[in-house]
C-alpha atoms as a PDB file:
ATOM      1  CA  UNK A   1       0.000   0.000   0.000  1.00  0.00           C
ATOM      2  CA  UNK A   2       1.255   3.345  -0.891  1.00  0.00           C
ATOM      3  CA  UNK A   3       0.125   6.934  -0.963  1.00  0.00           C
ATOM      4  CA  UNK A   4       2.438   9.588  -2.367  1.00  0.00           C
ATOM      5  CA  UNK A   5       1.755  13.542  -2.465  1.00  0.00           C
ATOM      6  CA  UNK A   6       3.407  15.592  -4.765  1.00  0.00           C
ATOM      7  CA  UNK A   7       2.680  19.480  -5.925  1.00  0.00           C
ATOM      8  CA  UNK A   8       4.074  20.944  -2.577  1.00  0.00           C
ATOM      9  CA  UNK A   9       6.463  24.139  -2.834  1.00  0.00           C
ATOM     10  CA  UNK A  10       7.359  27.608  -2.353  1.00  0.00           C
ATOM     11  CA  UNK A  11       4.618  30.013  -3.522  1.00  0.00           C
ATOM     12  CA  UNK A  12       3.753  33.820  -2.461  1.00  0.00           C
ATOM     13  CA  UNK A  13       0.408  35.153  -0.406  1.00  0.00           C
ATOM     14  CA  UNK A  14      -2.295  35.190  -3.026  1.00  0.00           C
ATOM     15  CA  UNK A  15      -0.532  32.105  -5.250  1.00  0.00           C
ATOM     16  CA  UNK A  16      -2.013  29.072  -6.125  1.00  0.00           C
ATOM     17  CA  UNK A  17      -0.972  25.130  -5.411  1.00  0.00           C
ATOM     18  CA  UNK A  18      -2.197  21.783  -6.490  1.00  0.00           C
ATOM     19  CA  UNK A  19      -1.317  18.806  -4.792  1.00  0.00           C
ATOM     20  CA  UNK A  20      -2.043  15.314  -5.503  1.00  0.00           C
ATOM     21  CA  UNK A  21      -1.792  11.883  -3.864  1.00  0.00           C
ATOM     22  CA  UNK A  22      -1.346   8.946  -5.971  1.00  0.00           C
ATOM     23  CA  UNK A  23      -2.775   6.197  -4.687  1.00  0.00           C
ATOM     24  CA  UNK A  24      -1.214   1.847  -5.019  1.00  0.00           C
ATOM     25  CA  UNK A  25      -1.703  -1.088  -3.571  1.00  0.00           C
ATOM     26  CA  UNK A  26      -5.289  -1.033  -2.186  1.00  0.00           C
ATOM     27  CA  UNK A  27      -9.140  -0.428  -4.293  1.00  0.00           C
ATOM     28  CA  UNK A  28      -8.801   3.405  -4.214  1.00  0.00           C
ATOM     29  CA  UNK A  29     -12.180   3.945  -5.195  1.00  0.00           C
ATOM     30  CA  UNK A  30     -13.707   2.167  -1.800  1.00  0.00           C
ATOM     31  CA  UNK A  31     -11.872   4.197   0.475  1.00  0.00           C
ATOM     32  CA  UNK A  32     -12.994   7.947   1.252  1.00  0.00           C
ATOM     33  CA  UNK A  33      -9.855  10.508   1.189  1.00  0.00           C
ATOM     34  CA  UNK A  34      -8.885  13.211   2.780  1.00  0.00           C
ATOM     35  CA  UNK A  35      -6.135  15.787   2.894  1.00  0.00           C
ATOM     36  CA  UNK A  36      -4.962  16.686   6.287  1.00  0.00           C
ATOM     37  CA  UNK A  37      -2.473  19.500   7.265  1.00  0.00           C
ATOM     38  CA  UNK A  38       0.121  19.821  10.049  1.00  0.00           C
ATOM     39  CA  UNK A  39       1.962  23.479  10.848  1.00  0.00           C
ATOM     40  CA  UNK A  40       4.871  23.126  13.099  1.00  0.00           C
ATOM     41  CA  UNK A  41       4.364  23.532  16.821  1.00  0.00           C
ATOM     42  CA  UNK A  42       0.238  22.785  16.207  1.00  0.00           C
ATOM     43  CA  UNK A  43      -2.004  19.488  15.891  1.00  0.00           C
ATOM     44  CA  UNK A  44      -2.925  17.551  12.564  1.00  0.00           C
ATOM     45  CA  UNK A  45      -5.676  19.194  11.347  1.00  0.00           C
ATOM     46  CA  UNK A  46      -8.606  17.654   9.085  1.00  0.00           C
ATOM     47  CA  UNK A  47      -8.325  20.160   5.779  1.00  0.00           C
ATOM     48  CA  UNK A  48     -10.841  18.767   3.306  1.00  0.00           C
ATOM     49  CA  UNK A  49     -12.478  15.657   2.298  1.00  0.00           C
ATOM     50  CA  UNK A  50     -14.043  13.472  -0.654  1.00  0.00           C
ATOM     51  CA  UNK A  51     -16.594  10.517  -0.286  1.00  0.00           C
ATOM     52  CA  UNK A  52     -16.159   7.266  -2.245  1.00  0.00           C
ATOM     53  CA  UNK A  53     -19.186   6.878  -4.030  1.00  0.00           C
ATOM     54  CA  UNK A  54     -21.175   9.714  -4.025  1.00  0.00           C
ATOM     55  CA  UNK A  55     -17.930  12.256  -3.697  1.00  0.00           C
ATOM     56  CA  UNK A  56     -19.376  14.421  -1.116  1.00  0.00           C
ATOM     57  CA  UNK A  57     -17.055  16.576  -0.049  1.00  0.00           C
ATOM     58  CA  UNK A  58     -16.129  18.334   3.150  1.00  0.00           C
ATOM     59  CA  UNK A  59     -14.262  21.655   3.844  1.00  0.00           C
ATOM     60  CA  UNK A  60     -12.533  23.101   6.868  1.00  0.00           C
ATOM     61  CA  UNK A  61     -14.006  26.273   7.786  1.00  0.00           C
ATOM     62  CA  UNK A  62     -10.408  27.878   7.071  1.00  0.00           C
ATOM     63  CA  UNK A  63     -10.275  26.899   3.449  1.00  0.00           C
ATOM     64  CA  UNK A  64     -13.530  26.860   2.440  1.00  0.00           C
ATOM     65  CA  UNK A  65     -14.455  28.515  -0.630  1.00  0.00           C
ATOM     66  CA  UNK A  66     -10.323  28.886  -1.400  1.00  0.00           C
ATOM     67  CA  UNK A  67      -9.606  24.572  -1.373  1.00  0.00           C
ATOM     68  CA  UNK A  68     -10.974  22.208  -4.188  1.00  0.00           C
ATOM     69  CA  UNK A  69     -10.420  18.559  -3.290  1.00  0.00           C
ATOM     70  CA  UNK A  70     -11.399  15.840  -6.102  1.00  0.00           C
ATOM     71  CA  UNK A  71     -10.766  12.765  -7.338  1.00  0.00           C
ATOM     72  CA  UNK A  72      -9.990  10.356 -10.180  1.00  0.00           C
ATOM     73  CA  UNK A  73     -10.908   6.608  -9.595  1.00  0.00           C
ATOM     74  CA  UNK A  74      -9.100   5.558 -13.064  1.00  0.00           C
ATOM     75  CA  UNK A  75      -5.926   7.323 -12.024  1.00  0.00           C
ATOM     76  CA  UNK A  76      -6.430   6.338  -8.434  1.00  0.00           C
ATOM     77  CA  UNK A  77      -5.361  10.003  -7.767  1.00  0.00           C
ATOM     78  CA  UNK A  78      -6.754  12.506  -5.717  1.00  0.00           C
ATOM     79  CA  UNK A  79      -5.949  16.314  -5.887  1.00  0.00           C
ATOM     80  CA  UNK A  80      -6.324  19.750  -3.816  1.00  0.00           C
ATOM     81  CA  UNK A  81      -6.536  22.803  -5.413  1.00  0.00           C
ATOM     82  CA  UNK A  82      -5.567  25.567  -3.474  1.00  0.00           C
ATOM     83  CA  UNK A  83      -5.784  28.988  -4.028  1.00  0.00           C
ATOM     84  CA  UNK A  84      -5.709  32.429  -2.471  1.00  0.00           C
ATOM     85  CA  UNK A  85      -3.122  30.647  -0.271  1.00  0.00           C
ATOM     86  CA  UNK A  86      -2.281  32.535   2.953  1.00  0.00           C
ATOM     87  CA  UNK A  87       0.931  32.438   4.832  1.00  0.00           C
ATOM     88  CA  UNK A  88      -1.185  30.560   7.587  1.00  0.00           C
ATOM     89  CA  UNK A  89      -1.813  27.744   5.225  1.00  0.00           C
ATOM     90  CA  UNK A  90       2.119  27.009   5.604  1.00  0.00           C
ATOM     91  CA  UNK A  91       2.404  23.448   6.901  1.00  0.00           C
ATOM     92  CA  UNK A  92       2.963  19.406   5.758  1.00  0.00           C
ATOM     93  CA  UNK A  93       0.253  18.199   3.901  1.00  0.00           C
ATOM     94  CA  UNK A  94      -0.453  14.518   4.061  1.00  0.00           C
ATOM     95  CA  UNK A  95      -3.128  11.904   2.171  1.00  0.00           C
ATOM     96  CA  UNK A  96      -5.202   9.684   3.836  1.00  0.00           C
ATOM     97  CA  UNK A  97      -7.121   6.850   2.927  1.00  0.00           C
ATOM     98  CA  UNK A  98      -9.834   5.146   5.029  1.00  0.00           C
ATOM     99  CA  UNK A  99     -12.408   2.561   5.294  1.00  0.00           C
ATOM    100  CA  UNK A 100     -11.757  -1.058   7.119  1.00  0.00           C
ATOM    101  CA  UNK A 101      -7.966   0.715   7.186  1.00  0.00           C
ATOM    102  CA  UNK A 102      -6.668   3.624   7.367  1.00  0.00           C
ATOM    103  CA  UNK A 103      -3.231   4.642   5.358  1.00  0.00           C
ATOM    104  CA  UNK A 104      -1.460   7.973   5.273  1.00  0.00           C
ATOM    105  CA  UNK A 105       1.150   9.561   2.639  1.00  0.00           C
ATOM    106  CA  UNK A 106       4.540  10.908   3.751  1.00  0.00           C
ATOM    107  CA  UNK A 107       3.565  14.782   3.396  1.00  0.00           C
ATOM    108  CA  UNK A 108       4.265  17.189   1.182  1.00  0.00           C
ATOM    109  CA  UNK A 109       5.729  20.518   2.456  1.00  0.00           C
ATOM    110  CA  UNK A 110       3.508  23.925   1.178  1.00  0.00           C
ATOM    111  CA  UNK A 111       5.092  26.976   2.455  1.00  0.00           C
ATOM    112  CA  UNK A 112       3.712  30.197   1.525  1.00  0.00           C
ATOM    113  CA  UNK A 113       5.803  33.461   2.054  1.00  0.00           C
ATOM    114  CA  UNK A 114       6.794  36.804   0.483  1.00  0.00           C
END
């Protein structure tokens, strides 16, 4: 089983990221995803989520209406679109998959700064 983020970088206040998980190893399209965040010093926090079948989704309060999380069950990808990033939204951002078991990526580091 693997789970592997990618997109993470360096980008300004007001610049835009997309990150994606890639997704081996178990049926991706059972399992709902989600994309949580960790900022040094501070708890992993739930960010934004997709449902399996019917793709729901789920948003933080903080990213709301700035976050886009989706999904491809043929590429056994998922991806979160973030824009109007804020200097706040500067922490690891990690994959996980869940539904009899849960997995997690290694994290991708977003860091946004002037």
């Amino acid at each position: 089983v693997q789970l592997v983020e990618s997109g993470g970088g360096l980008v300004q206040p007001g610049g835009s990221l997309k990150l994606s998980c890639a997704a081996s190893g178990f049926t991706f399209s059972l399992y709902i995803m989600r994309w949580y965040r960790q900022a040094p010093g501070k708890e992993r926090e739930l960010v934004a989520a997709i449902g399996s079948a019917d793709r729901s989704t789920y948003y933080s309060p903080s990213v709301k209406g700035r976050f886009t999380i989706s999904r491809d069950n043929d590429k056994k990808t998922m991806y979160l679109q973030m824009d109007s990033l804020k200097p706040e939204d500067t922490a690891v951002y990690y994959c996980n998959a869940q539904r009899e078991a849960t997995y997690w990526g290694q994290g991708t580091q977003v860091t946004v700064s002037s």
